[in-house]
N, C-alpha and C. Protein backbone atom coordinates (compact mmCIF):
# COMPACT_ATOMS: atom_id res chain seq x y z
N UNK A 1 0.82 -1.18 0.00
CA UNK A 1 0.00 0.00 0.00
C UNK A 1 0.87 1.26 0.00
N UNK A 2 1.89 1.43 0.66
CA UNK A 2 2.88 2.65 0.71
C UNK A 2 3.65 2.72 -0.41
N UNK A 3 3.56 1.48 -1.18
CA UNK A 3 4.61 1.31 -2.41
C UNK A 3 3.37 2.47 -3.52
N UNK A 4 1.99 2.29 -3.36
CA UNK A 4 1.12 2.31 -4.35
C UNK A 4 1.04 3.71 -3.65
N UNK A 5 1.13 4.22 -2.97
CA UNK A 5 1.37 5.91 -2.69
C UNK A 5 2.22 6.79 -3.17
N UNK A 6 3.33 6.00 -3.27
CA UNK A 6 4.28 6.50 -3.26
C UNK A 6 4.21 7.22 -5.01
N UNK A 7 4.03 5.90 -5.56
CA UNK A 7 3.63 5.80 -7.08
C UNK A 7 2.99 6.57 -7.52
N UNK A 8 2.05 6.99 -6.96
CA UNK A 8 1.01 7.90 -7.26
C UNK A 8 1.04 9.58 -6.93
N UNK A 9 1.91 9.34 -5.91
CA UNK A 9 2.60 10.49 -5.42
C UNK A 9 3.56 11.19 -6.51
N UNK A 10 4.46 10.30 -7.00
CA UNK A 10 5.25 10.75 -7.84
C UNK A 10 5.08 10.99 -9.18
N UNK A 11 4.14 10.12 -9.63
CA UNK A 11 2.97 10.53 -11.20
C UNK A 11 2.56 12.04 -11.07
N UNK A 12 1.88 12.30 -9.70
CA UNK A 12 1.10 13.32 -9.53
C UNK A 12 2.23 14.40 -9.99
N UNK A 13 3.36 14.68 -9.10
CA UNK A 13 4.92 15.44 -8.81
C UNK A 13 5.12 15.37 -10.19
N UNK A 14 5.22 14.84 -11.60
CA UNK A 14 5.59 14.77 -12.47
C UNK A 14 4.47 15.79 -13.48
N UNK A 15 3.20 14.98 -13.45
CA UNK A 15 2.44 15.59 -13.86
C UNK A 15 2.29 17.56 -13.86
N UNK A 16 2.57 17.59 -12.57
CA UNK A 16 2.42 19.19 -12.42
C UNK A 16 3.13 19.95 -12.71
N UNK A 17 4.65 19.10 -12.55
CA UNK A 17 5.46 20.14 -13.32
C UNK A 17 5.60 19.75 -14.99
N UNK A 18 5.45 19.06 -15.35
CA UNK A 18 5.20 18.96 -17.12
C UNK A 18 3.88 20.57 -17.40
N UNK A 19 3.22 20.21 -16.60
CA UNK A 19 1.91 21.47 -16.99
C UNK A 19 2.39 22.40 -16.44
N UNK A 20 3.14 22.95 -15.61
CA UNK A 20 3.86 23.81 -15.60
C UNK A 20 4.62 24.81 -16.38
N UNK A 21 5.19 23.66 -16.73
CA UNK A 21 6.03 24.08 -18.32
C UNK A 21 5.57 24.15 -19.56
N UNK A 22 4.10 23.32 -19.69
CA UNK A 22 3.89 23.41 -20.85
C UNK A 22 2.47 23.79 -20.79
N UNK A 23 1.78 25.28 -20.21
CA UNK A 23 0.84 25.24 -19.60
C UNK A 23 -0.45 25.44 -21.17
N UNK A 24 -1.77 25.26 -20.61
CA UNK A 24 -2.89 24.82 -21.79
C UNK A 24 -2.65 26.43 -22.45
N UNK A 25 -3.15 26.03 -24.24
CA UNK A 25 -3.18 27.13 -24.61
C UNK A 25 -4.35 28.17 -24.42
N UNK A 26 -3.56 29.55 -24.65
CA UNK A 26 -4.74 30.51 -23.60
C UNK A 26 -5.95 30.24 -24.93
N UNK A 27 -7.26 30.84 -24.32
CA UNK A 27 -8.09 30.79 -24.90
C UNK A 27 -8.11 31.71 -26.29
N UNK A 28 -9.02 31.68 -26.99
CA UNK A 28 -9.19 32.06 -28.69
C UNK A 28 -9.20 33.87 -28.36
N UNK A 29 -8.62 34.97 -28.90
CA UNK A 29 -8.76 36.60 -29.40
C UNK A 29 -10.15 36.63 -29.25
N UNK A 30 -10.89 37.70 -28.70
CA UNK A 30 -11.80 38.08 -28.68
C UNK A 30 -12.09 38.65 -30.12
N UNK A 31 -13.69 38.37 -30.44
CA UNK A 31 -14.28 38.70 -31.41
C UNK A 31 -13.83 39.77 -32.11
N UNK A 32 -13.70 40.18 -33.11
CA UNK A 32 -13.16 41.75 -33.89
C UNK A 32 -11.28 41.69 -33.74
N UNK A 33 -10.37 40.94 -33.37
CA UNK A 33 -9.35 40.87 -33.06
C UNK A 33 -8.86 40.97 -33.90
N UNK A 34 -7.40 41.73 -34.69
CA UNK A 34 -6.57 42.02 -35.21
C UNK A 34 -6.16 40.14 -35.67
N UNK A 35 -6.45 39.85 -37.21
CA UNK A 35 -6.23 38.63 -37.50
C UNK A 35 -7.52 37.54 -37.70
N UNK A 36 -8.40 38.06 -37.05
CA UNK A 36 -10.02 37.75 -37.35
C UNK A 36 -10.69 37.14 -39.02
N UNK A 37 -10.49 35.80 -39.35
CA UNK A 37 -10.88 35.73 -40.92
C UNK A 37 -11.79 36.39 -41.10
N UNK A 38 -12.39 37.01 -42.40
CA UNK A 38 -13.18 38.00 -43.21
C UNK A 38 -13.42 37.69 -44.48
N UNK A 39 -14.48 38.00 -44.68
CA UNK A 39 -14.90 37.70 -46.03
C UNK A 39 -15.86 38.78 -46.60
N UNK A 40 -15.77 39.22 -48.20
CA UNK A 40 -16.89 40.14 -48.80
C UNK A 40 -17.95 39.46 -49.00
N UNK A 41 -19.06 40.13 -48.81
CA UNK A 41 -20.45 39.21 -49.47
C UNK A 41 -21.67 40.25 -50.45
N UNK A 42 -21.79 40.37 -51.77
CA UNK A 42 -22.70 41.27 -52.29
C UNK A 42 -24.10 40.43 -51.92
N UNK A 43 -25.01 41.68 -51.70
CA UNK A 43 -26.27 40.99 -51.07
C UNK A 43 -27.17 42.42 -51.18
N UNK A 44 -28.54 42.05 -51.27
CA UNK A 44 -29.67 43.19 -51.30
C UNK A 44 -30.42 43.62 -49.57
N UNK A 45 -30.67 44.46 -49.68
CA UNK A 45 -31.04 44.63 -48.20
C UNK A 45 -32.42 44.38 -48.43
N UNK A 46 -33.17 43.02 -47.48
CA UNK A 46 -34.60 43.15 -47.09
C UNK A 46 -34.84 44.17 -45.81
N UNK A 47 -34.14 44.00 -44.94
CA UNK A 47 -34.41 44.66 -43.80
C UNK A 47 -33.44 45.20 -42.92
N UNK A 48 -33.58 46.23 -42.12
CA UNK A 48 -32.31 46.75 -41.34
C UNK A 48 -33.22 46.97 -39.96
N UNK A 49 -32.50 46.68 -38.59
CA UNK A 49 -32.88 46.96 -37.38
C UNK A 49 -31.42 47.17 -36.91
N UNK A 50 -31.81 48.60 -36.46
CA UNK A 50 -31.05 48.99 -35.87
C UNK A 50 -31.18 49.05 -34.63
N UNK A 51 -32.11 48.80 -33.73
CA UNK A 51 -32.36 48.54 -32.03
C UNK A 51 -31.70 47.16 -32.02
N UNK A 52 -32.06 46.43 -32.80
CA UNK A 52 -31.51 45.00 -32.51
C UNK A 52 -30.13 44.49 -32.84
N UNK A 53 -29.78 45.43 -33.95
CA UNK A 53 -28.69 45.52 -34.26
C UNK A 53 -28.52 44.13 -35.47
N UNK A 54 -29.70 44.05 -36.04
CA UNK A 54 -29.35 42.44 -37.39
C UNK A 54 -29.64 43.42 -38.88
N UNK A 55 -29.40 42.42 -39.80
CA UNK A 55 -29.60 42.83 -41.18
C UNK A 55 -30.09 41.74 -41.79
N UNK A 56 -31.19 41.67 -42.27
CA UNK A 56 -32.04 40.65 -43.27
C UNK A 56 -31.57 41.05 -44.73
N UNK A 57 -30.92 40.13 -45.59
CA UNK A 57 -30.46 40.14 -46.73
C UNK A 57 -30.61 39.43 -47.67
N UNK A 58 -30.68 39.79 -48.93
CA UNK A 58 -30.91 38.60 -49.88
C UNK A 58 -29.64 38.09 -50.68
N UNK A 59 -29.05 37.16 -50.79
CA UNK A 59 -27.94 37.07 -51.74
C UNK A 59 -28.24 36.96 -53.15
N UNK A 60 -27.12 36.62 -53.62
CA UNK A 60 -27.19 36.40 -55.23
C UNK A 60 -28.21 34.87 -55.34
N UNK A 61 -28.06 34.30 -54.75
CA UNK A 61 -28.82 33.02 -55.23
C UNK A 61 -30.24 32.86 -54.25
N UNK A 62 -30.63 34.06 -53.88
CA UNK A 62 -31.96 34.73 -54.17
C UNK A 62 -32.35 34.50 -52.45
N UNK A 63 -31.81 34.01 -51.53
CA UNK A 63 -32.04 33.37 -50.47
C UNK A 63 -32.15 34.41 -49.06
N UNK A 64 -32.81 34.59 -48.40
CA UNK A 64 -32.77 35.36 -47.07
C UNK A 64 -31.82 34.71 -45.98
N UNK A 65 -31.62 35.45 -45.33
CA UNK A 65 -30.93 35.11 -44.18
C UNK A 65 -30.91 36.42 -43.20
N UNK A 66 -30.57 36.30 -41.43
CA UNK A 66 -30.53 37.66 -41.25
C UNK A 66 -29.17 36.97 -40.27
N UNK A 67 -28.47 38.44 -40.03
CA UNK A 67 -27.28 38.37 -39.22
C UNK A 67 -27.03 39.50 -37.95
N UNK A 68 -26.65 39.00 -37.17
CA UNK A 68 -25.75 40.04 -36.26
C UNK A 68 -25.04 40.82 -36.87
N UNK A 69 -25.02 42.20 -36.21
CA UNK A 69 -24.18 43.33 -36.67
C UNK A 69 -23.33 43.68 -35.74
N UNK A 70 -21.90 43.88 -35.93
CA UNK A 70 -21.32 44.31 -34.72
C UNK A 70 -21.01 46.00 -34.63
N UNK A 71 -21.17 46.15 -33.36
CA UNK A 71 -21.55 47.87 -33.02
C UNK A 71 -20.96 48.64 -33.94
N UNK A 72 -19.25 48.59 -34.50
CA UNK A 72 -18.79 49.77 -35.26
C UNK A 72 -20.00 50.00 -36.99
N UNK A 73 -19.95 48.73 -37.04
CA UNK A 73 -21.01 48.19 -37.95
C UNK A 73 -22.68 48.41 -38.30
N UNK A 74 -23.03 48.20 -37.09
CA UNK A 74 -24.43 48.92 -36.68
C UNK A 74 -24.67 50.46 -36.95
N UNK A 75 -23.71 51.16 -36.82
CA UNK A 75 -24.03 52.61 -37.07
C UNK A 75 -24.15 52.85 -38.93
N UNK A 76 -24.27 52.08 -39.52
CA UNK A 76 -24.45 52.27 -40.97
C UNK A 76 -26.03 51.33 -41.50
N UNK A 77 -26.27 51.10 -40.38
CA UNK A 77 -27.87 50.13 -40.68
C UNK A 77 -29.10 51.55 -40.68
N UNK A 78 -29.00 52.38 -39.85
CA UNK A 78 -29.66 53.87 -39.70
C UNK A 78 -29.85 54.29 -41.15
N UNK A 79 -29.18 54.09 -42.01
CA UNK A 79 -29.02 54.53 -43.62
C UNK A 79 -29.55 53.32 -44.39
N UNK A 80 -29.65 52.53 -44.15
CA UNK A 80 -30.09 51.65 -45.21
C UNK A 80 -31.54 51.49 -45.29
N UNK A 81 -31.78 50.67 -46.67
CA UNK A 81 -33.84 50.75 -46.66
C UNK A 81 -33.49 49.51 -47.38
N UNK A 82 -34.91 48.94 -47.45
CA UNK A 82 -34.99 47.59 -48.76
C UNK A 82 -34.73 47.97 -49.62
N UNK A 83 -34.01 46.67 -50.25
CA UNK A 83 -33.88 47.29 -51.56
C UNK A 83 -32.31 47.91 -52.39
N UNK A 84 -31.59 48.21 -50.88
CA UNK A 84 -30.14 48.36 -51.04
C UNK A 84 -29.01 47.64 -51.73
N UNK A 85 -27.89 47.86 -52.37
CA UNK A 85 -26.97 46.85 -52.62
C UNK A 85 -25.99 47.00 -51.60
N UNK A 86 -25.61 45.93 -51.24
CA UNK A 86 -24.77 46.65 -50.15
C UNK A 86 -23.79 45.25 -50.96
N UNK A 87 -22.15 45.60 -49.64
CA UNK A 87 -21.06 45.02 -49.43
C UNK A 87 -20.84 44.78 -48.19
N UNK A 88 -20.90 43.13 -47.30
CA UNK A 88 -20.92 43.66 -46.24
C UNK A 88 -19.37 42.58 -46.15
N UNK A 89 -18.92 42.87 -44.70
CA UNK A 89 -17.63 42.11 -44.37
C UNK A 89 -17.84 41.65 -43.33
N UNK A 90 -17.77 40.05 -43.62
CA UNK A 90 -18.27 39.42 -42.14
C UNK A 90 -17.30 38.52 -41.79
N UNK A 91 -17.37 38.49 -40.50
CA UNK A 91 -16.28 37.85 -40.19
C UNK A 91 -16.73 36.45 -39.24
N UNK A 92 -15.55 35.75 -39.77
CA UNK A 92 -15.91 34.30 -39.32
C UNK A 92 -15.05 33.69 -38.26
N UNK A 93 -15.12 32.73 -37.66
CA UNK A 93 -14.41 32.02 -36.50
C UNK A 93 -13.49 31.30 -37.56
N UNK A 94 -12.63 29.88 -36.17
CA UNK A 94 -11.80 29.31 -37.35
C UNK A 94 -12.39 28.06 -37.53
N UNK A 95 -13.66 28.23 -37.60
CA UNK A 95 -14.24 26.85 -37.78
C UNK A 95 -14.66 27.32 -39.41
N UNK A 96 -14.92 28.40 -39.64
CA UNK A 96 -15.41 29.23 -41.22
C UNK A 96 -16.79 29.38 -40.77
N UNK A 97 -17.24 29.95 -39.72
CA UNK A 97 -18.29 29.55 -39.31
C UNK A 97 -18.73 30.90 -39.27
N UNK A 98 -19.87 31.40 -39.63
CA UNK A 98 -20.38 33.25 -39.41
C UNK A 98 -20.40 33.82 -38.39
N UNK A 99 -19.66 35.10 -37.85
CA UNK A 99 -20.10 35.27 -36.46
C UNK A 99 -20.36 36.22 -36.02
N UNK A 100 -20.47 37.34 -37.74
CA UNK A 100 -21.07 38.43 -37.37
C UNK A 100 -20.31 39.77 -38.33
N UNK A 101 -21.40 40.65 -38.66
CA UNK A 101 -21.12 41.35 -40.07
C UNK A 101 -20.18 42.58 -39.31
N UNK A 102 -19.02 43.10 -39.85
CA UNK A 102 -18.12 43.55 -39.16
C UNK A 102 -18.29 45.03 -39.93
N UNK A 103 -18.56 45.31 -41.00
CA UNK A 103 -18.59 46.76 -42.02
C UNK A 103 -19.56 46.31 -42.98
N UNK A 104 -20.47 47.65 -43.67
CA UNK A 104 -21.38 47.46 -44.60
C UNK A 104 -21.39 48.73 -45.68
N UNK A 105 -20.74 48.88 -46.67
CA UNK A 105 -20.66 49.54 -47.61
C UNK A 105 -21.70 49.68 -48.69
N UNK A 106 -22.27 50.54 -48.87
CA UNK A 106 -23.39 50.80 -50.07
C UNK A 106 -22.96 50.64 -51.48
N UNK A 107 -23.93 50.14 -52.31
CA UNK A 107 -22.75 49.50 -54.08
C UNK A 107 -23.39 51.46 -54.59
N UNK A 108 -21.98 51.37 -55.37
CA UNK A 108 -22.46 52.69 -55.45
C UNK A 108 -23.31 52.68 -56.88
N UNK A 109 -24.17 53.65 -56.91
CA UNK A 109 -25.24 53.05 -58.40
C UNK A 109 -24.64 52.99 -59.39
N UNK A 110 -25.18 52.57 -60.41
CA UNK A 110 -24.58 52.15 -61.93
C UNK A 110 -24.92 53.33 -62.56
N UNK A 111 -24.44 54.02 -63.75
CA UNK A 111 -24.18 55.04 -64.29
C UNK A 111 -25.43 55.24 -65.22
N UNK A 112 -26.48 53.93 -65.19
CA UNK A 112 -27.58 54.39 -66.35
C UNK A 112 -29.08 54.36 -65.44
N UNK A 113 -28.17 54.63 -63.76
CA UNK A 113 -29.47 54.46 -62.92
C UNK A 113 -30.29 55.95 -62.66
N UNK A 114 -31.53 55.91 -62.97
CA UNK A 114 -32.10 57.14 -63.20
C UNK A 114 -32.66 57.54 -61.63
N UNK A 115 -32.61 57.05 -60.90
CA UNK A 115 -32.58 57.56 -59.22
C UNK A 115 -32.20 57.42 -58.54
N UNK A 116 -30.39 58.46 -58.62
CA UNK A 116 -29.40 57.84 -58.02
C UNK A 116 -29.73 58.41 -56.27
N UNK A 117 -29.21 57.78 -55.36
CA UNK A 117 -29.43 58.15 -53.91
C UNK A 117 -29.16 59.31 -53.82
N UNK A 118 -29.83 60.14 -53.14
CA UNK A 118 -29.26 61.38 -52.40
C UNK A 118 -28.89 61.54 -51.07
N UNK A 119 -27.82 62.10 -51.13
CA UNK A 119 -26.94 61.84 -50.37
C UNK A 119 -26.90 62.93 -48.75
């Protein structure tokens, strides 16, 4: 029995200093972090809430979806209506996974558009 203490004693003594030295890696950059994957997406605006802070959009292959906006981001939803082209930049985890629209740029109109925005 003192042999099987001892044993266990000294696993333990080993164990702690290995994690010591090689301690767990720290957790993942907070959201918006310098290095954050990103991606462009052209898309039409169905809807903008700006209390809630989402954007309902249509893509090219005709489909709705709505997303989180993150705050620097949110202050450009106040300007938008249905109907918009926008550019938005969303940024993803490292799974490629969506985790939230980071900037939203307006397409600027085409040159034979007869009601261009006023600005």
């Amino acid at each position: 029995m003192r042999k099987l203490c001892v044993l266990l004693s000294l696993i333990l003594a080993v164990a702690v200093v290995t994690w010591s030295q090689n301690p767990p890696p720290q957790q993942p950059q907070q959201a918006g972090a310098q290095g954050a994957k990103t991606h462009k997406l052209a898309a039409e605006v169905v809807s903008a809430d700006a209390q809630a802070a989402t954007i309902t959009i249509k893509g090219e292959d005709g489909k709705e979806a709505t997303a989180k906006v993150d705050a620097a981001a949110a202050k450009s939803l106040a300007n938008l209506k249905a109907g918009d082209k926008v550019t938005l930049t969303c940024r993803d985890n490292d799974a490629g996974q969506h985790e939230a629209i980071v900037a939203i740029e307006k397409a600027a109109p085409k040159s034979g558009d007869a009601n261009p925005p006023k600005s």
